[in-house]
Protein backbone atom coordinates (compact mmCIF):
# COMPACT_ATOMS: atom_id res chain seq x y z
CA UNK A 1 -25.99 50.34 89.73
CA UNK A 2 -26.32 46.56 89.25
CA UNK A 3 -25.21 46.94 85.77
CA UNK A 4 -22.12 48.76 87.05
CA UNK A 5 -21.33 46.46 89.62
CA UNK A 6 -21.83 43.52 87.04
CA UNK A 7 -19.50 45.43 84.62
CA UNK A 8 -16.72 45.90 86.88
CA UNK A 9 -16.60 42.38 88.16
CA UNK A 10 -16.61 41.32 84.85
CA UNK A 11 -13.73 43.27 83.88
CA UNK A 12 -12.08 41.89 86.68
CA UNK A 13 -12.84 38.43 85.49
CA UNK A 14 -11.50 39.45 81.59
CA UNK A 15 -7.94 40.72 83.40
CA UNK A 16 -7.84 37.13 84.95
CA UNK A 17 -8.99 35.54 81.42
CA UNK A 18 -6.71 37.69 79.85
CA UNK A 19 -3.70 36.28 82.15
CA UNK A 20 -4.81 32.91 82.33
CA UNK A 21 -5.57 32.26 78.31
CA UNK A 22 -1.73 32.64 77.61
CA UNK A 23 -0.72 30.59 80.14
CA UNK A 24 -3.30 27.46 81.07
CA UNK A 25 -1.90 25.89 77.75
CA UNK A 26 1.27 26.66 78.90
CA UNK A 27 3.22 25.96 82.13
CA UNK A 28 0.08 25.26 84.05
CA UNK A 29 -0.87 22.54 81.52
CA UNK A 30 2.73 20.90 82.52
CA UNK A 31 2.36 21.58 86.32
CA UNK A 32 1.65 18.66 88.55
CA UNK A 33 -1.25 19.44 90.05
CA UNK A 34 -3.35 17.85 93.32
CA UNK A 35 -5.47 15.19 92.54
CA UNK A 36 -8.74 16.91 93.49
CA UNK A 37 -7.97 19.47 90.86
CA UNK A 38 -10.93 20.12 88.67
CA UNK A 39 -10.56 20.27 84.68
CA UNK A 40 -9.80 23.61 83.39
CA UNK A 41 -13.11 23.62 81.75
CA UNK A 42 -14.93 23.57 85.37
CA UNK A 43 -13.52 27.49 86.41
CA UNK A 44 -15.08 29.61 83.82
CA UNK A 45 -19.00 28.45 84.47
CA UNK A 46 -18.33 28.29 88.38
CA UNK A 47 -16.43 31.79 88.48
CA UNK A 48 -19.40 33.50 86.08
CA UNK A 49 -21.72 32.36 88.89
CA UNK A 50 -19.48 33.80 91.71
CA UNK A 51 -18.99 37.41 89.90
CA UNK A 52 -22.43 37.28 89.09
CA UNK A 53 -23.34 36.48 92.93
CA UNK A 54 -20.77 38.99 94.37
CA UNK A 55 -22.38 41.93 91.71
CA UNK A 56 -26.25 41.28 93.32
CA UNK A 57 -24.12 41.10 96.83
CA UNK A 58 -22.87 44.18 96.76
CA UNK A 59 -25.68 46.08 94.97
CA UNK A 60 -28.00 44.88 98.06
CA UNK A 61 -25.86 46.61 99.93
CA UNK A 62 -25.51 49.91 98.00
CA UNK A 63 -29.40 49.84 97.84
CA UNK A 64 -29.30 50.08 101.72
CA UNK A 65 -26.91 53.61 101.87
CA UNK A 66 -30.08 56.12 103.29
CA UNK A 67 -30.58 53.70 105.81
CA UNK A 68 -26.78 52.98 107.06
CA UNK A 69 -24.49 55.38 105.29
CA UNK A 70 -21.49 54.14 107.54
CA UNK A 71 -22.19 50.72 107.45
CA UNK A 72 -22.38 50.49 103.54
CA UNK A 73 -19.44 53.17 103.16
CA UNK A 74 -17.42 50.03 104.94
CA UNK A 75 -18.98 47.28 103.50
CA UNK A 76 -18.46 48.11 100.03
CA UNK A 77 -14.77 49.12 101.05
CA UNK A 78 -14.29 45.89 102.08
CA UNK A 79 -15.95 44.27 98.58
CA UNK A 80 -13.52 46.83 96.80
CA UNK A 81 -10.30 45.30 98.79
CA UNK A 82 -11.04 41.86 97.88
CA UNK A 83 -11.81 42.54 94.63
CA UNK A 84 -8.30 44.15 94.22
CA UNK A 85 -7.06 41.46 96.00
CA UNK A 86 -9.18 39.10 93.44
CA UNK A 87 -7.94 40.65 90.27
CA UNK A 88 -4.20 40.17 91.15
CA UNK A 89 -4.25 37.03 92.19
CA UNK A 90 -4.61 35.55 88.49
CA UNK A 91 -1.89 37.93 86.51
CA UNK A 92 0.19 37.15 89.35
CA UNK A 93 -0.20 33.00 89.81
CA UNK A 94 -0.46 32.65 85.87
CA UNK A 95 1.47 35.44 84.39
CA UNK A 96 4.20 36.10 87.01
CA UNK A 97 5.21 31.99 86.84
CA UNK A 98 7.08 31.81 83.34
CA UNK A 99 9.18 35.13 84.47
CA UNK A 100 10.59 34.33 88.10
CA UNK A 101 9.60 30.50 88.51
CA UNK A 102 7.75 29.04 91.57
CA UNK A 103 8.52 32.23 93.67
CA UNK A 104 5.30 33.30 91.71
CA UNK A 105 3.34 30.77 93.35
CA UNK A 106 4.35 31.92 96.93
CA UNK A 107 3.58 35.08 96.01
CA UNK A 108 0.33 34.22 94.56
CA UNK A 109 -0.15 32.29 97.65
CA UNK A 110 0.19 35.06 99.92
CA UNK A 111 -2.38 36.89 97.81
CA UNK A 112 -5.02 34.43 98.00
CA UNK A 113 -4.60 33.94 101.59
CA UNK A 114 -5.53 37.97 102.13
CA UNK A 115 -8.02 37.18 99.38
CA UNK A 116 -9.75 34.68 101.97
CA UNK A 117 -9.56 37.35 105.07
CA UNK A 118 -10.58 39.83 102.91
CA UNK A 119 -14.15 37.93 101.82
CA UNK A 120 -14.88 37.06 105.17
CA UNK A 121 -14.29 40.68 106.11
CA UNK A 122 -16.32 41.58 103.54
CA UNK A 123 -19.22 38.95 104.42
CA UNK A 124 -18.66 40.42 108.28
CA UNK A 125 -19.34 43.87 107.09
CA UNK A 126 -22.54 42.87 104.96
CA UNK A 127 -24.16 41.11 107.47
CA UNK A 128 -25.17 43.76 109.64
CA UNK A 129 -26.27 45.98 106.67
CA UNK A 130 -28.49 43.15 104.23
CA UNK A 131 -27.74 39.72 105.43
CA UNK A 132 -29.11 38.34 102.02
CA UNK A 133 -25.54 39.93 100.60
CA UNK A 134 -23.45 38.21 103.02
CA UNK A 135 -24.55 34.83 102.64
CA UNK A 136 -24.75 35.61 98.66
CA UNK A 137 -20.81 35.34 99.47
CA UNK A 138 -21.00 32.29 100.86
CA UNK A 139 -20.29 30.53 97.63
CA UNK A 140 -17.76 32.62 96.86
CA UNK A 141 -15.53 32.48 100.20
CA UNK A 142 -15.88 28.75 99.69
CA UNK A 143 -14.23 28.19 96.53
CA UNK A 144 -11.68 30.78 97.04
CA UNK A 145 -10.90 28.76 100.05
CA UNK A 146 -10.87 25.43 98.11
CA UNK A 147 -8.21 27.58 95.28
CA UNK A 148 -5.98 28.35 97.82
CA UNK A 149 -5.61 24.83 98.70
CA UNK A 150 -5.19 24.11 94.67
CA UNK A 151 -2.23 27.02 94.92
CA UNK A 152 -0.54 25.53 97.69
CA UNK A 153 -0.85 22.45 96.06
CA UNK A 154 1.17 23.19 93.22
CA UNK A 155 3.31 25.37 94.83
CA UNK A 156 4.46 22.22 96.87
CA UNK A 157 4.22 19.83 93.71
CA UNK A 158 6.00 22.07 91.97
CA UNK A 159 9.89 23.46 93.66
């Protein structure tokens, strides 16, 4: 199951790759950006460490389903939401931007900022079942909190 759960956060990652290959050379190379922005070389190492992080998450909590059938049934509903939530976020901020224009980034914006209720729901609903899982989200909560303040950044820098 770990495999699986490494395989599917993967893909997720290679939709956002996918989406943000075309474009990171593109418009977003042109944005204005917020001076705490890292380089574009710093996101692929850091987000093969969250997916990686948020796999062994969730498979501690699958490995605890004969012991709280309920609890993992909604814990691993919430880790599928915010993964949905997770792999539109990218097509939509990079992808969506060259067709209708900063809108995107509002948009985008609005998705992330489910994106970080989502994770801490999720990270609520682990605790209870492994605690290990939820603070194995930890990491992952914090920099999607830190790229929501890089969206609204160049949303703003960017009308």
């Amino acid at each position: 199951m770990l495999v699986l759960l490494l395989v599917i956060a993967f893909a997720v990652a290679g939709l956002g790759s996918a989406a943000t290959l075309v474009n990171v050379d593109g418009w977003y190379a042109d944005a204005d950006k917020a001076f705490w922005n890292p380089p574009n070389a710093v996101f692929g190492p850091v987000w093969t460490v969250l997916y990686t992080l948020m796999s062994v998450s969730a498979w501690l909590v699958w490995r605890e389903r004969r012991r709280d059938p309920v609890g993992v049934r909604r814990a691993l509903l919430a880790y599928v939401v915010q993964l949905v939530l997770n792999a539109i976020w990218t097509p939509v901020f990079f992808g969506l931007y060259p067709v209708v224009g900063a809108g995107a980034l509002g948009i985008a914006l609005a998705i992330i900022v489910l994106l970080d209720v989502a994770v801490l729901i999720t990270m609520l609903r682990f605790w209870p079942v492994r605690r290990i899982a939820a603070v194995l989200l930890i990491p992952y909560w914090a920099w999607v909190l830190y790229a929501t303040t890089l969206n609204a950044a160049i949303l703003a820098l960017n009308r």
